[in-house]
N, C-alpha and C. Protein backbone atom coordinates (compact mmCIF):
# COMPACT_ATOMS: atom_id res chain seq x y z
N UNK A 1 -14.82 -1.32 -15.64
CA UNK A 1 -13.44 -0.94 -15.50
C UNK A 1 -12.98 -1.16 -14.06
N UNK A 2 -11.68 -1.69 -13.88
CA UNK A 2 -11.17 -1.83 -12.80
C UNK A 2 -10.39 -0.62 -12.14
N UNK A 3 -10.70 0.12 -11.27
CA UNK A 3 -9.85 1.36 -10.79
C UNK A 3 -9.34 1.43 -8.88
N UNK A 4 -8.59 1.85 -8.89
CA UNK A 4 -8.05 2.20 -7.57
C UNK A 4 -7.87 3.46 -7.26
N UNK A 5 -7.61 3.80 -5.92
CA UNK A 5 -7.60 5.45 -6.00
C UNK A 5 -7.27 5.44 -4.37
N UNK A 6 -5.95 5.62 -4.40
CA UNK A 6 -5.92 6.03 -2.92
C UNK A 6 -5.48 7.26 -2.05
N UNK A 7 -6.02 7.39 -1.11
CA UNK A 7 -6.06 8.55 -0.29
C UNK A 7 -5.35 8.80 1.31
N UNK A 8 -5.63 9.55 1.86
CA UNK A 8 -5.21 9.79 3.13
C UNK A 8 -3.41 10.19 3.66
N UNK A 9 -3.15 10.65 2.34
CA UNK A 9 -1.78 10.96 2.70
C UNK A 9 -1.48 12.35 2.85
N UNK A 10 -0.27 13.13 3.15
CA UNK A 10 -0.72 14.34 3.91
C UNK A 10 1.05 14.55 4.61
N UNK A 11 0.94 16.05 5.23
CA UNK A 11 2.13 16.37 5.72
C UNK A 11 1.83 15.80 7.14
N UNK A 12 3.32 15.19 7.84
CA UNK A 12 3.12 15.10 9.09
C UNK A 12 4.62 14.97 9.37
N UNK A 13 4.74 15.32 11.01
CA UNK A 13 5.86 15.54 11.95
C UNK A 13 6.61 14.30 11.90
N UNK A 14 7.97 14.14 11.67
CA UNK A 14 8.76 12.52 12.32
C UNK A 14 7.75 12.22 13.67
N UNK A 15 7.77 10.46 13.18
CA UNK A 15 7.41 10.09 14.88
C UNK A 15 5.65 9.95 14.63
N UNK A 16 5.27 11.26 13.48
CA UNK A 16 3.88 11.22 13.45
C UNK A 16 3.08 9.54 12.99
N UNK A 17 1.81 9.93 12.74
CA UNK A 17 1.19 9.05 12.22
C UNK A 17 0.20 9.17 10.89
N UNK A 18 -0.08 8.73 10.10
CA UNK A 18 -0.57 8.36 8.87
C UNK A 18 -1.84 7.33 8.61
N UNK A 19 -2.88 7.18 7.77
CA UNK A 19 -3.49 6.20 7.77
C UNK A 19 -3.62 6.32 6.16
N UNK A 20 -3.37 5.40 4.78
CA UNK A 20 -3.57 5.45 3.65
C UNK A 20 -4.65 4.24 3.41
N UNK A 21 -5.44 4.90 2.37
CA UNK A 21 -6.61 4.02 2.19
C UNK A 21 -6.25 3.52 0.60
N UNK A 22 -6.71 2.53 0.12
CA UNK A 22 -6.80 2.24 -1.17
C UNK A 22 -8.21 1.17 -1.64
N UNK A 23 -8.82 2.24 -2.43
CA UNK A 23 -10.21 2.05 -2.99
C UNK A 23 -10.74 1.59 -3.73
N UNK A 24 -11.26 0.23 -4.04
CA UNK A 24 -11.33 -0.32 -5.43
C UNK A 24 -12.56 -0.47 -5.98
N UNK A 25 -13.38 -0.05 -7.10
CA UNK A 25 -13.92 -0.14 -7.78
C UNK A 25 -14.28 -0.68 -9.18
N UNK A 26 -15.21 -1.83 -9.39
CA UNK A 26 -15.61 -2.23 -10.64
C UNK A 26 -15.00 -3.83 -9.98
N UNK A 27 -14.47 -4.13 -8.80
CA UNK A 27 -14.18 -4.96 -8.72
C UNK A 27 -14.39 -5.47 -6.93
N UNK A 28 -14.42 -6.63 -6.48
CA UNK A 28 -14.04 -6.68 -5.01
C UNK A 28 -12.67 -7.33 -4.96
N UNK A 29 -11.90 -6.46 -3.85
CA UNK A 29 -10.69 -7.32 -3.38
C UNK A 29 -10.50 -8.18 -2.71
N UNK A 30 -11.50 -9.15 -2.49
CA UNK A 30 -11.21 -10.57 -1.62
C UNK A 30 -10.18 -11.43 -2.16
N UNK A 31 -10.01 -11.06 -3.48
CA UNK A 31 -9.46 -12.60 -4.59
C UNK A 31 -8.36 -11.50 -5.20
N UNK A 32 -8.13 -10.64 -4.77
CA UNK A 32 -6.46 -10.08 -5.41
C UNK A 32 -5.50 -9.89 -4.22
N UNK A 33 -4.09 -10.08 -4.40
CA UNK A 33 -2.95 -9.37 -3.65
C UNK A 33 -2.96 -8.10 -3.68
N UNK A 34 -2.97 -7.03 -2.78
CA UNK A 34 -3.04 -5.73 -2.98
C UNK A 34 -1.36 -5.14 -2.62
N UNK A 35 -0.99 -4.24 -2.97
CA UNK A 35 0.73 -3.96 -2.68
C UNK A 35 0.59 -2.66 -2.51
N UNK A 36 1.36 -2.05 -1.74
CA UNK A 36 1.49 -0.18 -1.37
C UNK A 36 2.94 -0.48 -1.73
N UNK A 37 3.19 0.50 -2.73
CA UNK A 37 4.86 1.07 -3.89
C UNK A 37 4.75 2.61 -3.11
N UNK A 38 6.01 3.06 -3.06
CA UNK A 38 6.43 3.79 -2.80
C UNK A 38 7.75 4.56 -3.77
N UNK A 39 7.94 5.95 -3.84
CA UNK A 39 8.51 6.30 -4.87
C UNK A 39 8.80 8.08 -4.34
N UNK A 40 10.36 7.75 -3.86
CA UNK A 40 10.94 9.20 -3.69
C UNK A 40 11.30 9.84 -4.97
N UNK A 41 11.80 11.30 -4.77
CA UNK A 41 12.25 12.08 -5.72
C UNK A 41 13.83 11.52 -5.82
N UNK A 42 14.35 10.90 -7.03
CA UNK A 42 15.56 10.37 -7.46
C UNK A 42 15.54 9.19 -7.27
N UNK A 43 14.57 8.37 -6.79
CA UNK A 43 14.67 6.64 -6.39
C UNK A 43 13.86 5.85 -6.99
N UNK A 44 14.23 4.63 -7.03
CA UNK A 44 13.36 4.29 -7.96
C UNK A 44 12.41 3.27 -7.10
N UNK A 45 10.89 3.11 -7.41
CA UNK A 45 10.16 2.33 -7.08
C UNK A 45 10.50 1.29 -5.72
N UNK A 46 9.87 1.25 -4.77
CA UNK A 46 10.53 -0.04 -3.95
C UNK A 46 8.81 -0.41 -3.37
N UNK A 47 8.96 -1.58 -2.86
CA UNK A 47 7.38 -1.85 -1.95
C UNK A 47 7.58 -1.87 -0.93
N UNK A 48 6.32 -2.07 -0.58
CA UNK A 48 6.54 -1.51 1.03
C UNK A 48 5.66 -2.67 1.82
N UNK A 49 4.52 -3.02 1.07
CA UNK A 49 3.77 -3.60 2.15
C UNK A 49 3.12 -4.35 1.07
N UNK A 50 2.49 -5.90 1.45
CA UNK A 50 1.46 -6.78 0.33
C UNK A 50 0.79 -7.01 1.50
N UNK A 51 -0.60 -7.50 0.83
CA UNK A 51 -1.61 -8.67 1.71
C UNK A 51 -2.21 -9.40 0.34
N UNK A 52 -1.87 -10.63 0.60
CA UNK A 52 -2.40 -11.65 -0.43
C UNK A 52 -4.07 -12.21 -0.13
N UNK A 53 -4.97 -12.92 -1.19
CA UNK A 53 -6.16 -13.03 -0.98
C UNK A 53 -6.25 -14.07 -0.13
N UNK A 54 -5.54 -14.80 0.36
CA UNK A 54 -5.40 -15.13 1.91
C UNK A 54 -5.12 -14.75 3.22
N UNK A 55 -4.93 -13.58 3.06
CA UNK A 55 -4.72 -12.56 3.98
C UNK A 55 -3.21 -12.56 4.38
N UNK A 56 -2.40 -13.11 4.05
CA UNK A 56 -1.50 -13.21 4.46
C UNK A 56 -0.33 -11.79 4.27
N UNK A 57 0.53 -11.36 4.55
CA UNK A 57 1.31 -10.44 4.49
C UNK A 57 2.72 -9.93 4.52
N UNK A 58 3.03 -9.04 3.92
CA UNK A 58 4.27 -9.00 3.80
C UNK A 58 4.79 -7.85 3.91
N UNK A 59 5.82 -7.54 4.37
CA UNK A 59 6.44 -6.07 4.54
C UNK A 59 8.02 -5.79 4.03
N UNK A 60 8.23 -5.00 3.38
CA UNK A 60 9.96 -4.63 3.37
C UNK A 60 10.67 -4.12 4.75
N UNK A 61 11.38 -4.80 5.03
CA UNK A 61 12.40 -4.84 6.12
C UNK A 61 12.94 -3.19 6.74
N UNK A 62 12.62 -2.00 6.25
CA UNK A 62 12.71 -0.82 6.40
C UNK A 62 11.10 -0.40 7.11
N UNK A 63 10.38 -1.13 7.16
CA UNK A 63 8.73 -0.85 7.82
C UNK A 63 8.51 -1.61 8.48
N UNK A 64 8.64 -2.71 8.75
CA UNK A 64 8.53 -3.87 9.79
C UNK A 64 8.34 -2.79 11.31
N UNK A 65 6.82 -3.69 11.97
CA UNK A 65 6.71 -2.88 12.87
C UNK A 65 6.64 -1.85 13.23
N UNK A 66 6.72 -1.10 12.14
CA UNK A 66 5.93 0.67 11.89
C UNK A 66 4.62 0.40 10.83
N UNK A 67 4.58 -0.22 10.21
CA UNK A 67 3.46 -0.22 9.20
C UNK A 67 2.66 -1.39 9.16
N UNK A 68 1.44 -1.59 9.08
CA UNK A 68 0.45 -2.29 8.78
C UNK A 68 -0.16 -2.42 8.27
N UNK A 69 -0.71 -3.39 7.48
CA UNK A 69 -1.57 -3.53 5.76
C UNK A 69 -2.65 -4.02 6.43
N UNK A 70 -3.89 -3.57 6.18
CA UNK A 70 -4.91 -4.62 6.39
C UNK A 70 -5.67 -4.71 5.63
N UNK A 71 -7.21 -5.33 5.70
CA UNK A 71 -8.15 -5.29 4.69
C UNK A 71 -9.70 -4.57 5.76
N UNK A 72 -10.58 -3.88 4.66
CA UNK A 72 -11.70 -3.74 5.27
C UNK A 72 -12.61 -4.02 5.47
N UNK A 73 -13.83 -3.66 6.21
CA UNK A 73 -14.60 -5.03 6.24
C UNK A 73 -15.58 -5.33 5.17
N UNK A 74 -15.94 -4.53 4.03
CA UNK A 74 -16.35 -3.97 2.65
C UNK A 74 -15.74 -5.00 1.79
N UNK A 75 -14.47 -4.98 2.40
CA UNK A 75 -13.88 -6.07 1.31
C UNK A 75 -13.27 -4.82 -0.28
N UNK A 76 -13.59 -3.96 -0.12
CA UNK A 76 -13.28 -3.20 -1.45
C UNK A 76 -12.31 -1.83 -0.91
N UNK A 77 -11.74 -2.07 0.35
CA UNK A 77 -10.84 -1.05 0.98
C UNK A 77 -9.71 -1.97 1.51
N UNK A 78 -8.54 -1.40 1.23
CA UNK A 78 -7.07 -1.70 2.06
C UNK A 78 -6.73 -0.84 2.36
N UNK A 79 -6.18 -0.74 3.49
CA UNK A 79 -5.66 0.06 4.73
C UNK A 79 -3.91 -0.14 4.86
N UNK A 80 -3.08 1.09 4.99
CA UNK A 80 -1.97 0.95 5.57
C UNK A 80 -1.46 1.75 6.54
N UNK A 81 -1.98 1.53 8.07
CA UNK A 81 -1.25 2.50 9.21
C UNK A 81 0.25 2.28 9.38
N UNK A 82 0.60 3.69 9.09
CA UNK A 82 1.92 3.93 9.45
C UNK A 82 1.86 4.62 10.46
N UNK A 83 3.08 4.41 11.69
CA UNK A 83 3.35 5.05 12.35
C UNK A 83 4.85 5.16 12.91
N UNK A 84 4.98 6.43 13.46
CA UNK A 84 6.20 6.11 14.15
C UNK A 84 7.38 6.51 12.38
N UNK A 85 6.67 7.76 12.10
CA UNK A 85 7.07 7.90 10.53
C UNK A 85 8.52 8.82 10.85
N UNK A 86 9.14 8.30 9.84
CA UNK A 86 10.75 9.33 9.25
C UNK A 86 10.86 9.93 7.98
N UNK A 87 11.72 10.83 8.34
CA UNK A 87 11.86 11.76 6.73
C UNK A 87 12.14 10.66 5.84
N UNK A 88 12.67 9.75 6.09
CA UNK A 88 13.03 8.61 4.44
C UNK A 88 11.50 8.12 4.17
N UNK A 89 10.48 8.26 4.69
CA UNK A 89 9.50 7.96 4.73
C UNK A 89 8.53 8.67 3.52
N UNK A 90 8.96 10.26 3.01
CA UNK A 90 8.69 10.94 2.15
C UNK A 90 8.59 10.19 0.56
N UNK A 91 7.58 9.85 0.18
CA UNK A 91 7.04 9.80 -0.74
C UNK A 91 5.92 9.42 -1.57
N UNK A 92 5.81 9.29 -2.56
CA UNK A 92 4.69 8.90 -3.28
C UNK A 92 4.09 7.58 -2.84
N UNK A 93 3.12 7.26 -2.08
CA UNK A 93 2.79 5.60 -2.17
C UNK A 93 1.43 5.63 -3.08
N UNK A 94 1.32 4.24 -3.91
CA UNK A 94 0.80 3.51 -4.61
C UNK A 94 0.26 2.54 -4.01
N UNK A 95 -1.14 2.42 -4.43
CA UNK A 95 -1.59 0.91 -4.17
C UNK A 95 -1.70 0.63 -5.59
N UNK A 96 -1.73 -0.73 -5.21
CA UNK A 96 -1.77 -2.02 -7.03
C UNK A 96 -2.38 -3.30 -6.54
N UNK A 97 -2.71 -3.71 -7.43
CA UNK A 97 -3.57 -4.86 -6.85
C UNK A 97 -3.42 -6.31 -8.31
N UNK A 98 -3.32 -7.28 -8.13
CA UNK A 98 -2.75 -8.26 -8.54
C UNK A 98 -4.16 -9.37 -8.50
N UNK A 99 -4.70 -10.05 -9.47
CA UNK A 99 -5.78 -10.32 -10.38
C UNK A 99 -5.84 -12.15 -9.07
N UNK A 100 -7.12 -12.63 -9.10
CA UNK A 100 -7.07 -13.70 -8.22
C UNK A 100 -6.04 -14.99 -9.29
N UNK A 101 -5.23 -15.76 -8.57
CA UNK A 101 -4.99 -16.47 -8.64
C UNK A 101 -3.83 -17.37 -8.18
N UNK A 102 -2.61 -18.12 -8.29
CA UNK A 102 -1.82 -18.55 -8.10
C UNK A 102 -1.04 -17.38 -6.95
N UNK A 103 -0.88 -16.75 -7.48
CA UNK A 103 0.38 -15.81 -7.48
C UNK A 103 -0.26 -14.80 -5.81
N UNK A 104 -1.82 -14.54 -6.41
CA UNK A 104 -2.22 -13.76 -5.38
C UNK A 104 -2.36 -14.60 -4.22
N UNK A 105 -2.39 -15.70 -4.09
CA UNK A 105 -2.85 -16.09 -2.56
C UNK A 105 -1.75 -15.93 -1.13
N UNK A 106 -0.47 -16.03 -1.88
CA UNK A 106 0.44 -15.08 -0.67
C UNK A 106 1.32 -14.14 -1.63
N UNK A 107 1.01 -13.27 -0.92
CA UNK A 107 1.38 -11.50 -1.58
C UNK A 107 3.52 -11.90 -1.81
N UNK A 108 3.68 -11.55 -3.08
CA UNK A 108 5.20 -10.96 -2.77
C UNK A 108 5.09 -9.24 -3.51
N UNK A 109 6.38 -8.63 -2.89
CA UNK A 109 6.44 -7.36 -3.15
C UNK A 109 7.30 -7.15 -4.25
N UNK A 110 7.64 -8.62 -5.02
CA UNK A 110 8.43 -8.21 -6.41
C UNK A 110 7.67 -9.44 -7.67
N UNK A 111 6.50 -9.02 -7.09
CA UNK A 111 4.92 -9.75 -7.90
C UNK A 111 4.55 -8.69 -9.28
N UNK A 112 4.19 -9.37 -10.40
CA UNK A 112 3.79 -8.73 -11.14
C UNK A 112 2.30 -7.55 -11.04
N UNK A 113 2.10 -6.81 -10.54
CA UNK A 113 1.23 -6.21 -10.20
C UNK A 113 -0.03 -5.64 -11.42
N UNK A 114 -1.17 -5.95 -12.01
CA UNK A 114 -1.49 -5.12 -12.80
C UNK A 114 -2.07 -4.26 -12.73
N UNK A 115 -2.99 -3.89 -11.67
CA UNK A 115 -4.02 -2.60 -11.42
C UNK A 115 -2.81 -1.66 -10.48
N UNK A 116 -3.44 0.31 -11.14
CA UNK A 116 -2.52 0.70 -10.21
C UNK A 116 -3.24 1.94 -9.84
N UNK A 117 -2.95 2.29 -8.37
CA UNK A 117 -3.85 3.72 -8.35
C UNK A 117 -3.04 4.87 -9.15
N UNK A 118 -3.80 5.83 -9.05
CA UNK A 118 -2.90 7.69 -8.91
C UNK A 118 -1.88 7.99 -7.63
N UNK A 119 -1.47 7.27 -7.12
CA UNK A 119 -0.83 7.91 -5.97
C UNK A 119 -1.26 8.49 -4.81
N UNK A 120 -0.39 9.03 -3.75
CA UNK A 120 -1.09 9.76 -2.47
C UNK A 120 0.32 10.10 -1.64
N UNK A 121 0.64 11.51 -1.89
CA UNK A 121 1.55 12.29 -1.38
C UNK A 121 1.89 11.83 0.42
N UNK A 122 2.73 11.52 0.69
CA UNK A 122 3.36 11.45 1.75
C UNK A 122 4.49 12.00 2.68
N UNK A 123 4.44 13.11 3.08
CA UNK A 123 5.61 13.92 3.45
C UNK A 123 5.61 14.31 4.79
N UNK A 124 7.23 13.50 5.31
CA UNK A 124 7.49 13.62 6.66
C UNK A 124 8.47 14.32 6.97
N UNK A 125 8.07 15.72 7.86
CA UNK A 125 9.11 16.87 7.80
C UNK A 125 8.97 17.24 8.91
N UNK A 126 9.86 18.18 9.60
CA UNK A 126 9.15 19.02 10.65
C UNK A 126 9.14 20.39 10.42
């Protein structure tokens, strides 16, 4: 079985910082696009961040230069440091991860995604 499961999210101050992990198992992520979704209370779904199995990357224009996707050196961990966080920043993020092929070798953030984690609470308050 293919599963994800990501972690490291948590209350923190505007301005603070964040590190979200996303964990994959039954599979390695060298050969998928991985994507962090995000999801406030009343909004619907938006992305936030890809890295394709070329490493390549992508961000939504609201994170640019606060956030960073990377990969680990395991190969079965993706990483997204946020920093420099705002209250619009509050919510649910998702990792998903997108199967090797065509599509995965440069990440888009309105990609059909099929693997998805449980979520990981994100809340920026003071």
């Amino acid at each position: 079985q293919l599963q994800l499961v990501e972690s490291g999210g948590g209350l923190v101050q505007p301005g603070g910082s964040l590190r979200l992990s996303c964990a994959a198992s039954g599979f390695t992520l060298n050969y998928y696009a991985i994507g962090w979704f995000r999801q406030a209370p009343g909004k619907e779904r938006e992305g936030v961040s890809c890295i394709g199995s070329s490493d390549d990357t992508n961000y939504a224009d609201s994170v640019k230069g606060r956030f960073t996707i990377s990969r680990g050196n395991a190969k079965n961990t993706v990483y997204l440091q946020m920093n420099s966080l705002k209250p619009e920043d509050t919510a649910v993020y998702y990792c998903a991860a997108l199967p090797d092929g065509i599509a995965a070798i440069f990440c888009g953030l309105d990609d059909e995604y099929k693997y998805w984690g449980q979520g990981t609470q994100v809340t920026v308050s003071s």
